[in-house]
C-alpha atoms as a PDB file:
ATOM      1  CA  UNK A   1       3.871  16.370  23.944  1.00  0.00           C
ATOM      2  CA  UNK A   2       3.558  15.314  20.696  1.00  0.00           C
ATOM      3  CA  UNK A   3       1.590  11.946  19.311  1.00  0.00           C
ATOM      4  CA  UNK A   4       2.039  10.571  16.102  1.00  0.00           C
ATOM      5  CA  UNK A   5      -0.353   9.096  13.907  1.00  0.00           C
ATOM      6  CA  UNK A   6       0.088   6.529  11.442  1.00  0.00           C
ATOM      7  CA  UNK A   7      -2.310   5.077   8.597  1.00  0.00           C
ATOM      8  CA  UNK A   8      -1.732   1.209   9.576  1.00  0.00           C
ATOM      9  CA  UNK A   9      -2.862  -2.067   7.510  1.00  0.00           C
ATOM     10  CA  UNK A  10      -1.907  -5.217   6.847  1.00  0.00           C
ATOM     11  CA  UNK A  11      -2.744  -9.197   5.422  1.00  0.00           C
ATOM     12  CA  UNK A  12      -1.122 -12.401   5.484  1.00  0.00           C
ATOM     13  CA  UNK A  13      -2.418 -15.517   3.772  1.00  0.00           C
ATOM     14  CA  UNK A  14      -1.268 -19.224   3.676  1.00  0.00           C
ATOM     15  CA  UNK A  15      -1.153 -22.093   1.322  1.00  0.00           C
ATOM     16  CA  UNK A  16      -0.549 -25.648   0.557  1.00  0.00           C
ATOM     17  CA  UNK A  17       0.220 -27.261  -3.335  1.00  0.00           C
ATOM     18  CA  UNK A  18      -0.576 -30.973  -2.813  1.00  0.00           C
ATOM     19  CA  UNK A  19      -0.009 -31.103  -6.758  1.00  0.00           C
ATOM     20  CA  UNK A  20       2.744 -34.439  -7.374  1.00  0.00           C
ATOM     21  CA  UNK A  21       6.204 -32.962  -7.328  1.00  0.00           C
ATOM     22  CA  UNK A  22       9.184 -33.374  -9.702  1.00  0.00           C
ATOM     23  CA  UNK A  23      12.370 -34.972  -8.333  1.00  0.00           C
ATOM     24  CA  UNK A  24      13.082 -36.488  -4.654  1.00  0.00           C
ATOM     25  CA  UNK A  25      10.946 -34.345  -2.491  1.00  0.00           C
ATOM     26  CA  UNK A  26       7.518 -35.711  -3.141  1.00  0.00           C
ATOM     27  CA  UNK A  27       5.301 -34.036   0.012  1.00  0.00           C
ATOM     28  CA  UNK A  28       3.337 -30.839  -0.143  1.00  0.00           C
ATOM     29  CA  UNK A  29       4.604 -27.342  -0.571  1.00  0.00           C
ATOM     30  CA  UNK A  30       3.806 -25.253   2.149  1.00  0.00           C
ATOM     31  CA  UNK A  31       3.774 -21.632   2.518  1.00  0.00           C
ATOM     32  CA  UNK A  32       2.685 -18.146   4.107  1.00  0.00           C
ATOM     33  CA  UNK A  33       3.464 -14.869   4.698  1.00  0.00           C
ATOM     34  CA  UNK A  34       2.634 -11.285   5.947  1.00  0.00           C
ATOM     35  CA  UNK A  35       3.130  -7.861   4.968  1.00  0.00           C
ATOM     36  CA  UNK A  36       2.381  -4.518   6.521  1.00  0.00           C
ATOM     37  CA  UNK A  37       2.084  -0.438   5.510  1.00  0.00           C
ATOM     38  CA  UNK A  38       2.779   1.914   7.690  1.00  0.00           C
ATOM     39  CA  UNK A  39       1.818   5.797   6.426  1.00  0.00           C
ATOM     40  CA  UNK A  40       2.513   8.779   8.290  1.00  0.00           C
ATOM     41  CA  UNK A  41      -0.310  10.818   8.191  1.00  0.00           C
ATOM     42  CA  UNK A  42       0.207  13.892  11.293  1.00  0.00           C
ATOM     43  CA  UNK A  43       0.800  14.374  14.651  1.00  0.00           C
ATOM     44  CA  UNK A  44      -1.260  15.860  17.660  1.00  0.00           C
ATOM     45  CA  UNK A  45       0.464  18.500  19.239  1.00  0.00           C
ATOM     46  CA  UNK A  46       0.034  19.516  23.137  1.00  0.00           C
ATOM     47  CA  UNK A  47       1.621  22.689  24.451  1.00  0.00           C
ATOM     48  CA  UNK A  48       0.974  24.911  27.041  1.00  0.00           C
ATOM     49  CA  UNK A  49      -3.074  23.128  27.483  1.00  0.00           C
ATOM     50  CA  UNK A  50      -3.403  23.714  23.896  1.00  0.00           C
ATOM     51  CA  UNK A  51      -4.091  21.041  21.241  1.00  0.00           C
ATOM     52  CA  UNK A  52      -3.563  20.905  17.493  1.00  0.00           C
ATOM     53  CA  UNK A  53      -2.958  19.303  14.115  1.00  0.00           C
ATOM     54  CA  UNK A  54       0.050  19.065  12.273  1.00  0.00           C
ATOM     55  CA  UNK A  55      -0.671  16.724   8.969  1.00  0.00           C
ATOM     56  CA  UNK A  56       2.523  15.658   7.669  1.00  0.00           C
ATOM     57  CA  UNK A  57       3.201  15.470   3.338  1.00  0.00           C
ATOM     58  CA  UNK A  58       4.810  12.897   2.383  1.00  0.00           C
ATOM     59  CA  UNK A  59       6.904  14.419  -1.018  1.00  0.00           C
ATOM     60  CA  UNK A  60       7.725  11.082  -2.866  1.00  0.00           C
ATOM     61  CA  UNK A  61       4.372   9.513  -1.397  1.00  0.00           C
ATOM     62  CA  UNK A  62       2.923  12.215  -3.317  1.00  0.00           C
ATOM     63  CA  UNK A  63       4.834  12.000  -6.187  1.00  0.00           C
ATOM     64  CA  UNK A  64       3.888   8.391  -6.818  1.00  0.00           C
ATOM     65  CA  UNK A  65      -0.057   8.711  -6.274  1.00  0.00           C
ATOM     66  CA  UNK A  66       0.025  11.737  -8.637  1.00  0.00           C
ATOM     67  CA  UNK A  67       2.113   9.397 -11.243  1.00  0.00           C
ATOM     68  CA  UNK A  68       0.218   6.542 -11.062  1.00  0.00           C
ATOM     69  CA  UNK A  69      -3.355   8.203 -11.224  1.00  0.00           C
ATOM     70  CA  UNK A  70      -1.638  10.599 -14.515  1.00  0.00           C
ATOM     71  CA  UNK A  71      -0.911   7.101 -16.283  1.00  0.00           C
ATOM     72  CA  UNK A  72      -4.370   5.573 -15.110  1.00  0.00           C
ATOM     73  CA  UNK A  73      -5.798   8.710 -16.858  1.00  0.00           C
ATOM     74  CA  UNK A  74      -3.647   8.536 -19.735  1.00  0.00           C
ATOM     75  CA  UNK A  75      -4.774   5.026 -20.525  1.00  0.00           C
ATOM     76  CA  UNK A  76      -8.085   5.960 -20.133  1.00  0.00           C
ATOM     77  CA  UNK A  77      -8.118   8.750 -22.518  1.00  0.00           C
ATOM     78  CA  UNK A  78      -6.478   6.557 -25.167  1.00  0.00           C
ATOM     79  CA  UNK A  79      -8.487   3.827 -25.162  1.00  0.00           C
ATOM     80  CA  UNK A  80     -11.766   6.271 -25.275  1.00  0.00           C
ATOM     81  CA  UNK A  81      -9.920   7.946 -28.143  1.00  0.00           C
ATOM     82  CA  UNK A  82      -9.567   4.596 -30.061  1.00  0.00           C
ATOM     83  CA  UNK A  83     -13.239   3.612 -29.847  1.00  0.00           C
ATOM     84  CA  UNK A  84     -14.557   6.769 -31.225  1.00  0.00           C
ATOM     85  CA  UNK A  85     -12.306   6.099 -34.283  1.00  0.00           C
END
């Protein structure tokens, strides 16, 4: 048997612009929406009365983290670099 498990979150939010409007429409603008992530993160594993772990890698989810905090760092670095001038 194997059960998969997921890193799961999510948020919505709502809204309403009473501001006057341009043109023929002239009531409020309305408006909401959700979004949810869904990461992969491992699976249990059950065989023969035995349990284990199996994490899973994610190779672009890795790739982007590792970009992202490489430029974060970058930035960091230059600005540190300017102020000592």
């Amino acid at each position: 048997m194997v059960i998969p498990v997921a890193y799961v979150f999510g948020g919505g939010g709502g809204g309403e612009d009473n501001r006057p409007k341009v043109g023929e429409w002239k009531g409020p603008s309305i408006g909401g929406g959700f979004g949810a992530v869904s990461i992969p993160i491992g699976a249990w594993v059950i065989k023969n009365g035995e349990v284990r772990w199996v994490p899973t890698f994610d190779v672009a989810l890795l790739l982007i983290t590792g970009s992202v905090l490489l430029k974060g760092l970058s930035k960091t670095w230059r600005r540190r670099k300017e102020l000592t001038r």
